[in-house]
Protein backbone atom coordinates (compact mmCIF):
# COMPACT_ATOMS: atom_id res chain seq x y z
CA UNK A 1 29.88 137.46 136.81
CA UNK A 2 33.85 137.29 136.92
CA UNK A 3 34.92 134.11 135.27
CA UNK A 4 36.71 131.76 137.47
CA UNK A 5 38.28 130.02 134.59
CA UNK A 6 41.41 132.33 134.06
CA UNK A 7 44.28 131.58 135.53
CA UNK A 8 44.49 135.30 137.43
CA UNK A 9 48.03 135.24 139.81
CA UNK A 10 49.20 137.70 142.19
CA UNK A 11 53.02 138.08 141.46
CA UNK A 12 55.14 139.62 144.33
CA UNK A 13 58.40 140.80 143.51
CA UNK A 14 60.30 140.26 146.74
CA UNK A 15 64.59 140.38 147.17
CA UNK A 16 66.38 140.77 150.12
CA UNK A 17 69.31 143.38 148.90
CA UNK A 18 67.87 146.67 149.24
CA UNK A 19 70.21 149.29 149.85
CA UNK A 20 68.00 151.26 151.58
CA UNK A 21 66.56 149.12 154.17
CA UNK A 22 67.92 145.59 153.69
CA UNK A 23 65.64 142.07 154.76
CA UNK A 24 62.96 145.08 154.99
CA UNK A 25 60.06 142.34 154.42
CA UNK A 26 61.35 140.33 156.94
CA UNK A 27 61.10 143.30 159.77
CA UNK A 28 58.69 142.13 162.55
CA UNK A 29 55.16 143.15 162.60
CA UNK A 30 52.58 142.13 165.23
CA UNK A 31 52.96 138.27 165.86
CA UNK A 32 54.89 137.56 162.32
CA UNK A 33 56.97 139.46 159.97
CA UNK A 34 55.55 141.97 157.44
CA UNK A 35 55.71 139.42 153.96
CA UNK A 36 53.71 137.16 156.19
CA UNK A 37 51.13 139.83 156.75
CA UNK A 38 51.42 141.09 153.20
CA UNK A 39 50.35 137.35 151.92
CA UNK A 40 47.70 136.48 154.35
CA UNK A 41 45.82 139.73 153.05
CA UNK A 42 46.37 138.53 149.75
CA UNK A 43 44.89 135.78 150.53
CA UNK A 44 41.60 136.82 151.28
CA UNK A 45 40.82 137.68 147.37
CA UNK A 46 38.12 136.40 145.80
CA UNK A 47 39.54 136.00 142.43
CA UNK A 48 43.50 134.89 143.02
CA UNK A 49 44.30 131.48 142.19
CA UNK A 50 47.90 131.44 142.65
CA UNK A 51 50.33 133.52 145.04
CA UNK A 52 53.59 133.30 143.94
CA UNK A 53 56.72 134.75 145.45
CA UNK A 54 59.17 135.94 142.56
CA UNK A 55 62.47 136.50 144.06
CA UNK A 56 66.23 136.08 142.72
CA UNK A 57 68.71 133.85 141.98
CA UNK A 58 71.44 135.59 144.36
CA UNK A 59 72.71 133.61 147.53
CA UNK A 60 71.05 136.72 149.65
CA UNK A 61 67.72 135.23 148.93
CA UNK A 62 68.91 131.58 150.07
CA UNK A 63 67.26 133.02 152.95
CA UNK A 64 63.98 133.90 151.61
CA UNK A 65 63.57 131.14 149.11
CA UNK A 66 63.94 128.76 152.20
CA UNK A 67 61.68 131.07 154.63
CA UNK A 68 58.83 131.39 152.20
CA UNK A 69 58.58 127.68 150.02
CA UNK A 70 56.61 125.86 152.55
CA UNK A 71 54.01 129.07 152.22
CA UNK A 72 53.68 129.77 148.78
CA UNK A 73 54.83 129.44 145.10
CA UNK A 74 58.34 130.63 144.71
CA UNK A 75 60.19 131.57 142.15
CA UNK A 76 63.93 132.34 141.31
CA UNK A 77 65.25 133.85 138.55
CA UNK A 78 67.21 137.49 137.34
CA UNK A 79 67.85 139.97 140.66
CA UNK A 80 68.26 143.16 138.06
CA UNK A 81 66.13 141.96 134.47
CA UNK A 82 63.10 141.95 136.84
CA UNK A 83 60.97 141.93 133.27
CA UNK A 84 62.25 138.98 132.73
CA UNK A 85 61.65 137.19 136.28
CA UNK A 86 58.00 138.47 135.95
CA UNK A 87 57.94 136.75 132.45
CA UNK A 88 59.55 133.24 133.21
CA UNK A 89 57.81 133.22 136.60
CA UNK A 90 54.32 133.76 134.78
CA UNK A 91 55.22 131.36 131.79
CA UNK A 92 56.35 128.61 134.33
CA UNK A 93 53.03 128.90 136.48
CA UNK A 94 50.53 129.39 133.28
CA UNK A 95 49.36 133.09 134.15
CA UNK A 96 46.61 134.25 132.16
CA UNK A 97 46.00 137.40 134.19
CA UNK A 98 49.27 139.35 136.14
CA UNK A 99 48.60 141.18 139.33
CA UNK A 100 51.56 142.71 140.24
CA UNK A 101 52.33 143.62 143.98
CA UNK A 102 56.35 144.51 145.44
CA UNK A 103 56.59 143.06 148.67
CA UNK A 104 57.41 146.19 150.63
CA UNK A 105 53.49 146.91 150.46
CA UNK A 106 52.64 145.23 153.79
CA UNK A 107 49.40 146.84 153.97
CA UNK A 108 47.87 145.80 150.84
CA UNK A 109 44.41 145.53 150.68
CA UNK A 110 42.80 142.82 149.05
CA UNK A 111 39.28 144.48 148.72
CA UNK A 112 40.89 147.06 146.58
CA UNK A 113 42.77 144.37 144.35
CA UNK A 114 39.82 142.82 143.69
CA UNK A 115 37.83 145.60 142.74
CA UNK A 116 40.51 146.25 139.79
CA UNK A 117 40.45 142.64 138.70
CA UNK A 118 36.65 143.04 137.86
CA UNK A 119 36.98 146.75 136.50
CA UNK A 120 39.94 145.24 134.47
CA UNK A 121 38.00 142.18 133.05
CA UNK A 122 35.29 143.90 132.69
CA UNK A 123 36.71 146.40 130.08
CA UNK A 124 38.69 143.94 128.58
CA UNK A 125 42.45 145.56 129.49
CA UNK A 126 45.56 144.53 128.65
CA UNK A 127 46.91 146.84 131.22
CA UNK A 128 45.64 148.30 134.62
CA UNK A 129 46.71 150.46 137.05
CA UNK A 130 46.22 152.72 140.11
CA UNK A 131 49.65 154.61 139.50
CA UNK A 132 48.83 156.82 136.24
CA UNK A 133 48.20 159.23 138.17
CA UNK A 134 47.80 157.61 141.50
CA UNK A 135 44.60 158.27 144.47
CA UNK A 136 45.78 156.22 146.78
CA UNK A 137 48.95 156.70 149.47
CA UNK A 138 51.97 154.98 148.56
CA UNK A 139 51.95 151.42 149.23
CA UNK A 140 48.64 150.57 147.93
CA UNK A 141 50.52 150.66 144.23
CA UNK A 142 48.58 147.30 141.65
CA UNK A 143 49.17 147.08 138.46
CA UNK A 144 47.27 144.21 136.22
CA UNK A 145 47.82 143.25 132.64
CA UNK A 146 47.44 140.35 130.74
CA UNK A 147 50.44 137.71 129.97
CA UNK A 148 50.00 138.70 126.59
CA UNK A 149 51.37 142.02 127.22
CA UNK A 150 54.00 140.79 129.78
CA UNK A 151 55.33 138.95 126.48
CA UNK A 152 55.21 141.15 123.89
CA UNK A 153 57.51 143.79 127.04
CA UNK A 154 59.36 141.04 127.21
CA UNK A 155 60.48 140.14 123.24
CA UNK A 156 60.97 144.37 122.48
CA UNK A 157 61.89 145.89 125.56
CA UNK A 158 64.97 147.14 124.72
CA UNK A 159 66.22 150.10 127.43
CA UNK A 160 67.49 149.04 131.13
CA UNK A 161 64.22 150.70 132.74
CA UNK A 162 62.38 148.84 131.26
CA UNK A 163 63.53 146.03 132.11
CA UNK A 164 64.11 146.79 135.72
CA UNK A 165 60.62 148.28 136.26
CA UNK A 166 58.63 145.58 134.49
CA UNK A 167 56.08 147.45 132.94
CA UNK A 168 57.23 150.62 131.44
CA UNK A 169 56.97 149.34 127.87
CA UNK A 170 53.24 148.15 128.46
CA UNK A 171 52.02 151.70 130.24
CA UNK A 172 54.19 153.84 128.01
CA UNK A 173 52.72 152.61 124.25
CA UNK A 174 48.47 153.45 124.40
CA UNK A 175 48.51 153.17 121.01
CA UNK A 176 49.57 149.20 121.44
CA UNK A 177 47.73 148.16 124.22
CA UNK A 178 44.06 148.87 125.90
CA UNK A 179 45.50 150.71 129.07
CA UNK A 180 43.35 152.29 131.75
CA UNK A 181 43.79 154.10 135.83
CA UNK A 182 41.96 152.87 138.32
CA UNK A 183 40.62 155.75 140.38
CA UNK A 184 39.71 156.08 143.98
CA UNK A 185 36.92 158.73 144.79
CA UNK A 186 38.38 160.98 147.64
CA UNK A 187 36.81 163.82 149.20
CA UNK A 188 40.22 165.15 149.79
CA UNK A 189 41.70 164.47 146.56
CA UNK A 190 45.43 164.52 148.06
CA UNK A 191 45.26 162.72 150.41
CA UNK A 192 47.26 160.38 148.99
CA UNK A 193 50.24 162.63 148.83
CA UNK A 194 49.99 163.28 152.54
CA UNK A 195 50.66 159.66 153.92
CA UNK A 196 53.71 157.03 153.71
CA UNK A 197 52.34 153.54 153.85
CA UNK A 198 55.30 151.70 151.90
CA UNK A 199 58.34 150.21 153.41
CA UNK A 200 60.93 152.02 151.78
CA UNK A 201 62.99 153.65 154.96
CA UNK A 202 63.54 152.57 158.28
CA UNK A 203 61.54 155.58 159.23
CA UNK A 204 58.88 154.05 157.16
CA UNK A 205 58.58 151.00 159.46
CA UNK A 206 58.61 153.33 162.76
């Protein structure tokens, strides 16, 4: 049985300044905009106690702190040390157990996040994800790891990737921490190259 003691948060890195398709989470989907979606199927998970919205301190997101408070936790911190909003964000709200979801993933299923929270308690990781090498189409991207880990990337990350990306120092050192893919068993076994479902382009969102 999965213990329902741990503190187990779903973290959603979410910022308004993308150069590529700016206030993308706020584009309109059927009947609300796509974050909205996005958190209402992450709120159908069995196992996430907290939903928290980790976006930055710059005026753009003014907007989005104010849109999203009343809906979830928020939190504000660095726009380009995203390690480091991940970190304070998790310290502030007592994270035991990081799942980490961008916000441009407005199809997320929550059926699939939960199946990695059990595969990752169950083998006791300090880091999981579906990305090394990935099965699933883009936009379906979780990564998991204990706050732990998130600390120890946080105190030696050193290089700018790092620190941008969140996790590189966790998913690059196996000899440091228990890391482990999550697989999805396709009969086609690229399919997942074959299909957008991300919110990176406006062609994305037609």
């Amino acid at each position: 049985m999965i213990s329902k003691k741990k503190n187990i948060h779903c973290i959603v890195q979410c910022r308004l300044s993308s150069s590529r398709l700016p206030a993308k989470i706020f584009l309109p989907g059927p009947n609300k905009t796509l974050i909205q979606h996005l958190l209402e199927r992450l709120d159908e998970s069995k196992y996430l106690k907290k939903i928290i919205i980790a976006t930055t301190n710059n005026s753009n997101d003014d907007y989005t702190y104010n849109f999203l408070r009343n809906k979830k936790n928020i939190f504000r911190g660095s726009e380009k040390n995203v390690l480091e909003r991940y970190y304070k964000c998790a310290k502030h709200y007592k994270s035991e157990i990081i799942v980490r979801i961008t916000s441009d993933c407005p199809l997320m299923d929550y059926r699939l996040i939960d199946e990695m929270i059990e595969y990752f308690l169950k083998n006791d990781c300090d880091y999981l994800s579906n990305i090394h090498p990935p099965s699933l189409p883009d936009g379906f991207d979780v990564e998991i790891f204990t706050f732990s880990s998130l600390k120890i990337a946080y105190n030696k990350a050193k290089k700018s990737f790092q620190k941008e990306h969140v996790t590189p120092y966790i998913w690059d050192q196996p000899n440091k921490f228990k890391i482990s893919n999550f697989t999805t068993d396709l009969k086609d076994k690229k399919l997942y190259e074959k299909y957008r479902l991300t919110l990176d382009y406006i062609e994305d969102y037609l």
